[in-house]
N, C-alpha and C. Protein backbone atom coordinates (compact mmCIF):
# COMPACT_ATOMS: atom_id res chain seq x y z
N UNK A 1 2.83 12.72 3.29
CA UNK A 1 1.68 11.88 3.50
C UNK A 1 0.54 12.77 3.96
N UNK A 2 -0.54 11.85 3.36
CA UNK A 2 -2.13 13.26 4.07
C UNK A 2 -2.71 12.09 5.08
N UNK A 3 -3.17 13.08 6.56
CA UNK A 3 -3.39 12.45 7.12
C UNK A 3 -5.25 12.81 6.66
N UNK A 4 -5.72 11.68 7.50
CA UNK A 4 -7.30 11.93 7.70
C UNK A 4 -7.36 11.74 8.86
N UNK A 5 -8.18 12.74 9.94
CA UNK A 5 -8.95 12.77 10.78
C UNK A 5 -9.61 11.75 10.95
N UNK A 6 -9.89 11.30 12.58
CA UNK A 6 -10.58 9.87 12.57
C UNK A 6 -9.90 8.77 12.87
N UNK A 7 -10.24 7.93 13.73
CA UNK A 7 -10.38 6.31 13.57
C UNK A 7 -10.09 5.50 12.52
N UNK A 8 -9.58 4.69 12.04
CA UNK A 8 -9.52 3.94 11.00
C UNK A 8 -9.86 2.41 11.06
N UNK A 9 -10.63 1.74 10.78
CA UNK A 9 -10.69 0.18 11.77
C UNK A 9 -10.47 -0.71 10.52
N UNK A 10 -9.57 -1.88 10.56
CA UNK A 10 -9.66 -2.90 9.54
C UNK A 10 -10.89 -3.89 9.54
N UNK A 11 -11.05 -4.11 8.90
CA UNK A 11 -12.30 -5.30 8.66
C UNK A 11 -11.58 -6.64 8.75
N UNK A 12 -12.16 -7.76 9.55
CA UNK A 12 -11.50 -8.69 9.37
C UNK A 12 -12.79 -9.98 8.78
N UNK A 13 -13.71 -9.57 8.36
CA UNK A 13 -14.82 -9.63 6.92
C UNK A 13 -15.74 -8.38 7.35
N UNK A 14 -16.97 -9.16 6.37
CA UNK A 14 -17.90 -8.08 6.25
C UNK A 14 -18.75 -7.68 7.84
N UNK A 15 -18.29 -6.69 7.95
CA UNK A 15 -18.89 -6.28 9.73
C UNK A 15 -18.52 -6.60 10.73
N UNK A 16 -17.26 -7.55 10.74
CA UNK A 16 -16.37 -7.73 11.57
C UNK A 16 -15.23 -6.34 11.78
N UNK A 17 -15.34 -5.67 12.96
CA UNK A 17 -13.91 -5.05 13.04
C UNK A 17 -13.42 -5.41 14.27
N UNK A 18 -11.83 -5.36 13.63
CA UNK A 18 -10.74 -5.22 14.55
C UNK A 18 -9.96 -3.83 15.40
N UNK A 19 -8.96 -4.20 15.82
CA UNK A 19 -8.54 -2.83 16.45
C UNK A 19 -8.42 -1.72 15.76
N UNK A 20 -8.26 -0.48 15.91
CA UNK A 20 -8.57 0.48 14.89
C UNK A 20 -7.19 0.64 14.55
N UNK A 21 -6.76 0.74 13.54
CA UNK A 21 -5.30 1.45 13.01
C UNK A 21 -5.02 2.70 12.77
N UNK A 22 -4.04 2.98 13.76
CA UNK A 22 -3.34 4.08 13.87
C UNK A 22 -2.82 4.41 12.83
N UNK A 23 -3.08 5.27 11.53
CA UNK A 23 -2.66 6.02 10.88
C UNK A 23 -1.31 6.61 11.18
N UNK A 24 -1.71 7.24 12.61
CA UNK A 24 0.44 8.44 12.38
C UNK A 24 1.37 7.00 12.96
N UNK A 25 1.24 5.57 13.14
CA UNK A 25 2.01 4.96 13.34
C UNK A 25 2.53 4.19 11.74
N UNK A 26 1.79 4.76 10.82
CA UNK A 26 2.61 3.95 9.59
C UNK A 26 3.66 4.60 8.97
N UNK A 27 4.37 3.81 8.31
CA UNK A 27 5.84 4.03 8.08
C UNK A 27 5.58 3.90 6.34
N UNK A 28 6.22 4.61 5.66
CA UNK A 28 6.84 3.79 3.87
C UNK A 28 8.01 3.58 3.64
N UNK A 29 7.64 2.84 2.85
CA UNK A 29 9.20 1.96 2.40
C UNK A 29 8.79 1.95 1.30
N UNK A 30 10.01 2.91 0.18
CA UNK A 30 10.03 2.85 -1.22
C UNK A 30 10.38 2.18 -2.10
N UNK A 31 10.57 1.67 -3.20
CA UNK A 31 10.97 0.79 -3.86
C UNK A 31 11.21 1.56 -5.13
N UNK A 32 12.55 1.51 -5.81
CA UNK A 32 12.28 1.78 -7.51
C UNK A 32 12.00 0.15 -8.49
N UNK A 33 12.03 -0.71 -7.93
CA UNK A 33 11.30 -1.48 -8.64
C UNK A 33 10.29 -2.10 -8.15
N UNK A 34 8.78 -2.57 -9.23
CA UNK A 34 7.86 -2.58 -9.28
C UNK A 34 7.37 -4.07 -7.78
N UNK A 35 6.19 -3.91 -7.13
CA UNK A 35 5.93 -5.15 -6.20
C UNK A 35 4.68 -5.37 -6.68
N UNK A 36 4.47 -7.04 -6.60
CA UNK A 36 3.30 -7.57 -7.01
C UNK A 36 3.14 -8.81 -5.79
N UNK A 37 2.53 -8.35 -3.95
CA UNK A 37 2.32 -9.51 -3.37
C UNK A 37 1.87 -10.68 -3.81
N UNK A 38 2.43 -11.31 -3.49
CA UNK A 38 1.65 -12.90 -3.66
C UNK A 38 0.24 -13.02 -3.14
N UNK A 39 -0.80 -13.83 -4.16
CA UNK A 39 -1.88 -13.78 -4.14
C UNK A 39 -2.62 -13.67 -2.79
N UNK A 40 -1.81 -15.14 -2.43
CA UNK A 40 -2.66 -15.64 -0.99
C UNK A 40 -2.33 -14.36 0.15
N UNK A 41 -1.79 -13.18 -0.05
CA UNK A 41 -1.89 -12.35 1.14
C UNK A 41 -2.52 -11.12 0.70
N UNK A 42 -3.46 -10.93 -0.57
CA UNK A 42 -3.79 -9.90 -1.05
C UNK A 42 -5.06 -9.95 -0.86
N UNK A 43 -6.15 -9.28 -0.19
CA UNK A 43 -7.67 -9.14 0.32
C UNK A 43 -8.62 -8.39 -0.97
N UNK A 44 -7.64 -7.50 -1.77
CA UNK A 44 -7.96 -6.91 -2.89
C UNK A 44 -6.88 -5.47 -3.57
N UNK A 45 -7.59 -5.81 -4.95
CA UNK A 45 -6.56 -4.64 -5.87
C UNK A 45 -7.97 -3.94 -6.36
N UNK A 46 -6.87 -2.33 -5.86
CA UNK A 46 -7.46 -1.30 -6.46
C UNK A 46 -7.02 -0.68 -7.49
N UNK A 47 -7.35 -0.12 -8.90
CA UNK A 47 -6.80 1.12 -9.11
C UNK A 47 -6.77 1.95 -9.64
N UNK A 48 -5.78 2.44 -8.99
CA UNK A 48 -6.01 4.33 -8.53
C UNK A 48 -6.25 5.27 -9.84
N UNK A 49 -7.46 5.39 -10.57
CA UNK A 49 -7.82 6.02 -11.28
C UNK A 49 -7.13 7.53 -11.34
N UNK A 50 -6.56 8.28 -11.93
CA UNK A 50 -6.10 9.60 -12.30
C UNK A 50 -4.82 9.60 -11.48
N UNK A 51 -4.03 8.58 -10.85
CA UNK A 51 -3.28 9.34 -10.06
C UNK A 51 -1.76 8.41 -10.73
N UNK A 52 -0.88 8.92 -10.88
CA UNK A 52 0.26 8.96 -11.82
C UNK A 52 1.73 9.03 -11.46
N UNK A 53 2.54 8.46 -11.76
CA UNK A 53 3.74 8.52 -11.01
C UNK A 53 4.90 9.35 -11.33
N UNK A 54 5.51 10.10 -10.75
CA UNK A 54 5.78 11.47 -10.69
C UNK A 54 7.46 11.27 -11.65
N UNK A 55 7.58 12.18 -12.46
CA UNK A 55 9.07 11.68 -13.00
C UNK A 55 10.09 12.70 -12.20
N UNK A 56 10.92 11.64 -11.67
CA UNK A 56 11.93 12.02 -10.91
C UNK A 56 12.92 13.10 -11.60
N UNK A 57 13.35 13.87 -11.38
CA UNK A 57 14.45 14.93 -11.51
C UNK A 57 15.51 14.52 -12.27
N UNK A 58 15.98 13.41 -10.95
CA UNK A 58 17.57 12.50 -11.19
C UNK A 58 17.21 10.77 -10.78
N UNK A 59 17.47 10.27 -11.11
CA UNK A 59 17.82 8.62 -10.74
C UNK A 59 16.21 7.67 -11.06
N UNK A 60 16.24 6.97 -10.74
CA UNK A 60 15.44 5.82 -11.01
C UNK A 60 13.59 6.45 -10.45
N UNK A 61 12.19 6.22 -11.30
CA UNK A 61 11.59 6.57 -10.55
C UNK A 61 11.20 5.66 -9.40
N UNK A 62 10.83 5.87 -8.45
CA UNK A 62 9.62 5.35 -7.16
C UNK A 62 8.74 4.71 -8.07
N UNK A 63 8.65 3.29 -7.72
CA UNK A 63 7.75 2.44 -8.58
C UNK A 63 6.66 1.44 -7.70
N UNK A 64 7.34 1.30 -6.52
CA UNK A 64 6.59 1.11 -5.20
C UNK A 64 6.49 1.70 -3.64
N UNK A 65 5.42 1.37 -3.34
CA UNK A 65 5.86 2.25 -2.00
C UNK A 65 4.65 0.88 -1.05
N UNK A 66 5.62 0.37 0.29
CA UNK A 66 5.23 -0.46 1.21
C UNK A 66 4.42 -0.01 2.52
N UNK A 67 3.33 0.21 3.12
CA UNK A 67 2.77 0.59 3.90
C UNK A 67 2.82 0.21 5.02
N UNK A 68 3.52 0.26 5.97
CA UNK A 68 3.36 -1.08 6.99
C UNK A 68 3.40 0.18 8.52
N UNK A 69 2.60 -0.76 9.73
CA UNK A 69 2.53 0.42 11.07
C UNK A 69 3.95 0.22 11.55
N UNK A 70 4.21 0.34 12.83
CA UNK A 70 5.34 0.34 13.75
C UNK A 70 5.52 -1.47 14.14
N UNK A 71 4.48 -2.30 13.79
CA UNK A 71 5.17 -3.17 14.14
C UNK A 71 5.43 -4.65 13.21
N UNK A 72 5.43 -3.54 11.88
CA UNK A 72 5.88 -4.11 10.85
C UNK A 72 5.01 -4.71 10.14
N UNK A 73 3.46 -4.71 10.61
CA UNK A 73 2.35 -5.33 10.28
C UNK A 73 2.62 -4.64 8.65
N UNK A 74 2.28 -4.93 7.59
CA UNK A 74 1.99 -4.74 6.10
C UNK A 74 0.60 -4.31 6.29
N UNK A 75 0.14 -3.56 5.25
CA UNK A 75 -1.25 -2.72 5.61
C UNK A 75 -1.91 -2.76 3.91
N UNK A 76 -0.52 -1.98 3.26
CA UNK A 76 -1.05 -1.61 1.82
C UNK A 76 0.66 -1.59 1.30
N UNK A 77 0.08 -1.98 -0.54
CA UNK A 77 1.15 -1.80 -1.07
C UNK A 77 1.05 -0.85 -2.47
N UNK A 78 1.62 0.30 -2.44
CA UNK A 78 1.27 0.87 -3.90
C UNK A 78 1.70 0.05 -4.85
N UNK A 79 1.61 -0.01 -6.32
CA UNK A 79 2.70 -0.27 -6.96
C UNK A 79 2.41 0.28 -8.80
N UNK A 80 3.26 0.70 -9.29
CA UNK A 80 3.34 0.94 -10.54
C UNK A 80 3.46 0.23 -11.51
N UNK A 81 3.64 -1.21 -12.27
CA UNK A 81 4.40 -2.27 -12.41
C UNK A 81 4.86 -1.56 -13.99
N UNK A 82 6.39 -1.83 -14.51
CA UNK A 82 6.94 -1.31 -15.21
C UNK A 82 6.22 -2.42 -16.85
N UNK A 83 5.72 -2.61 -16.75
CA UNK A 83 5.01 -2.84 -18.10
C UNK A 83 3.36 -2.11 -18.01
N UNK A 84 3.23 -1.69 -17.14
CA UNK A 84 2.24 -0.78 -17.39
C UNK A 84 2.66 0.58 -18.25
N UNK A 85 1.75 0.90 -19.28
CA UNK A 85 2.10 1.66 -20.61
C UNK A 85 1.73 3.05 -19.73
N UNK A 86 0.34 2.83 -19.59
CA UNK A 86 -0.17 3.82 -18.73
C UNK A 86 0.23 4.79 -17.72
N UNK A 87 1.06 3.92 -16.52
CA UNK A 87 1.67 3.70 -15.62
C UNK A 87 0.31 4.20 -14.10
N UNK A 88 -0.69 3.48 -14.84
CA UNK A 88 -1.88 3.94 -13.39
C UNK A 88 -1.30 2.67 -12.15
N UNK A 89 -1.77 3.37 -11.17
CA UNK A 89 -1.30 2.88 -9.72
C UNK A 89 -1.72 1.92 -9.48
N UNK A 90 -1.61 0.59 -8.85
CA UNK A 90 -2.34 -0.56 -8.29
C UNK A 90 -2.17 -0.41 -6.68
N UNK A 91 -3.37 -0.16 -6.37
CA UNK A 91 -3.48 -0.58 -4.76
C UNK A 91 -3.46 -1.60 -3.64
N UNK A 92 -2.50 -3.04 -3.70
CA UNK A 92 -3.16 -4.73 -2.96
C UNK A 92 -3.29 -4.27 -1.37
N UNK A 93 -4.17 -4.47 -1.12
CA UNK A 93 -5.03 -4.01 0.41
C UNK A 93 -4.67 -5.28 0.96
N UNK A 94 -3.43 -5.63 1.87
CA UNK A 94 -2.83 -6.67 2.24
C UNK A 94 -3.69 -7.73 3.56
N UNK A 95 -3.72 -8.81 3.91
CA UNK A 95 -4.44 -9.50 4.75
C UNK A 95 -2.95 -9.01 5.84
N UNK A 96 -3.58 -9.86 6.86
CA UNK A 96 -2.50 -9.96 8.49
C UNK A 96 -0.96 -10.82 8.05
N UNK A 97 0.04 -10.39 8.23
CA UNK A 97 1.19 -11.21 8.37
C UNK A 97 2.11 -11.25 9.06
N UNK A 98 2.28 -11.63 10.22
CA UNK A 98 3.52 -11.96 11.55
C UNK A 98 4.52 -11.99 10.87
N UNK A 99 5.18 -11.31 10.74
CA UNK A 99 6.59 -10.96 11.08
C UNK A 99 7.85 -11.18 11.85
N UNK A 100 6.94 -11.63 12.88
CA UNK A 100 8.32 -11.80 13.92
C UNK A 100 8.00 -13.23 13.94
């Protein structure tokens, strides 16, 4: 993972911020098959222009990867989805979801 230097703050709209998110507290969770959140928790999709998913050596590739901090909060979700020809990245920039 690359870190960035800095503060990070979520928006909770336009010019609203919340607490800042700790970057070295997030965790991934991989997936070899593809994730597509459900609408109502997705704030927006990005995607990731030039960046490509890596062919594995041996076994199944990494087709998602789950972003979430230490307390399980969801943050971001990569995902590849296996009917993509292409196979460019989708970014869903996740809203707040309690967990516990």
């Amino acid at each position: 993972m690359i870190g960035i230097p800095g503060p990070s703050h979520a928006l909770d709209g336009p010019g609203e911020a919340r607490e800042p998110l700790d970057r070295s507290s997030l965790n991934i969770r991989l997936s070899s098959k593809a994730i597509r959140p459900p609408d109502d928790l997705v704030k927006k999709v990005v995607v990731l222009q030039g960046i490509r998913v890596a062919r594995p050596l041996t076994g199944d590739p990494t087709r998602a990867a789950i972003l979430e901090d230490d307390t399980r909060r969801r943050v971001l979700v990569l995902s590849a989805p296996q009917d993509n020809t292409d196979e460019q990245i989708l970014a869903y920039v996740l809203d707040d979801l309690n967990l516990e």
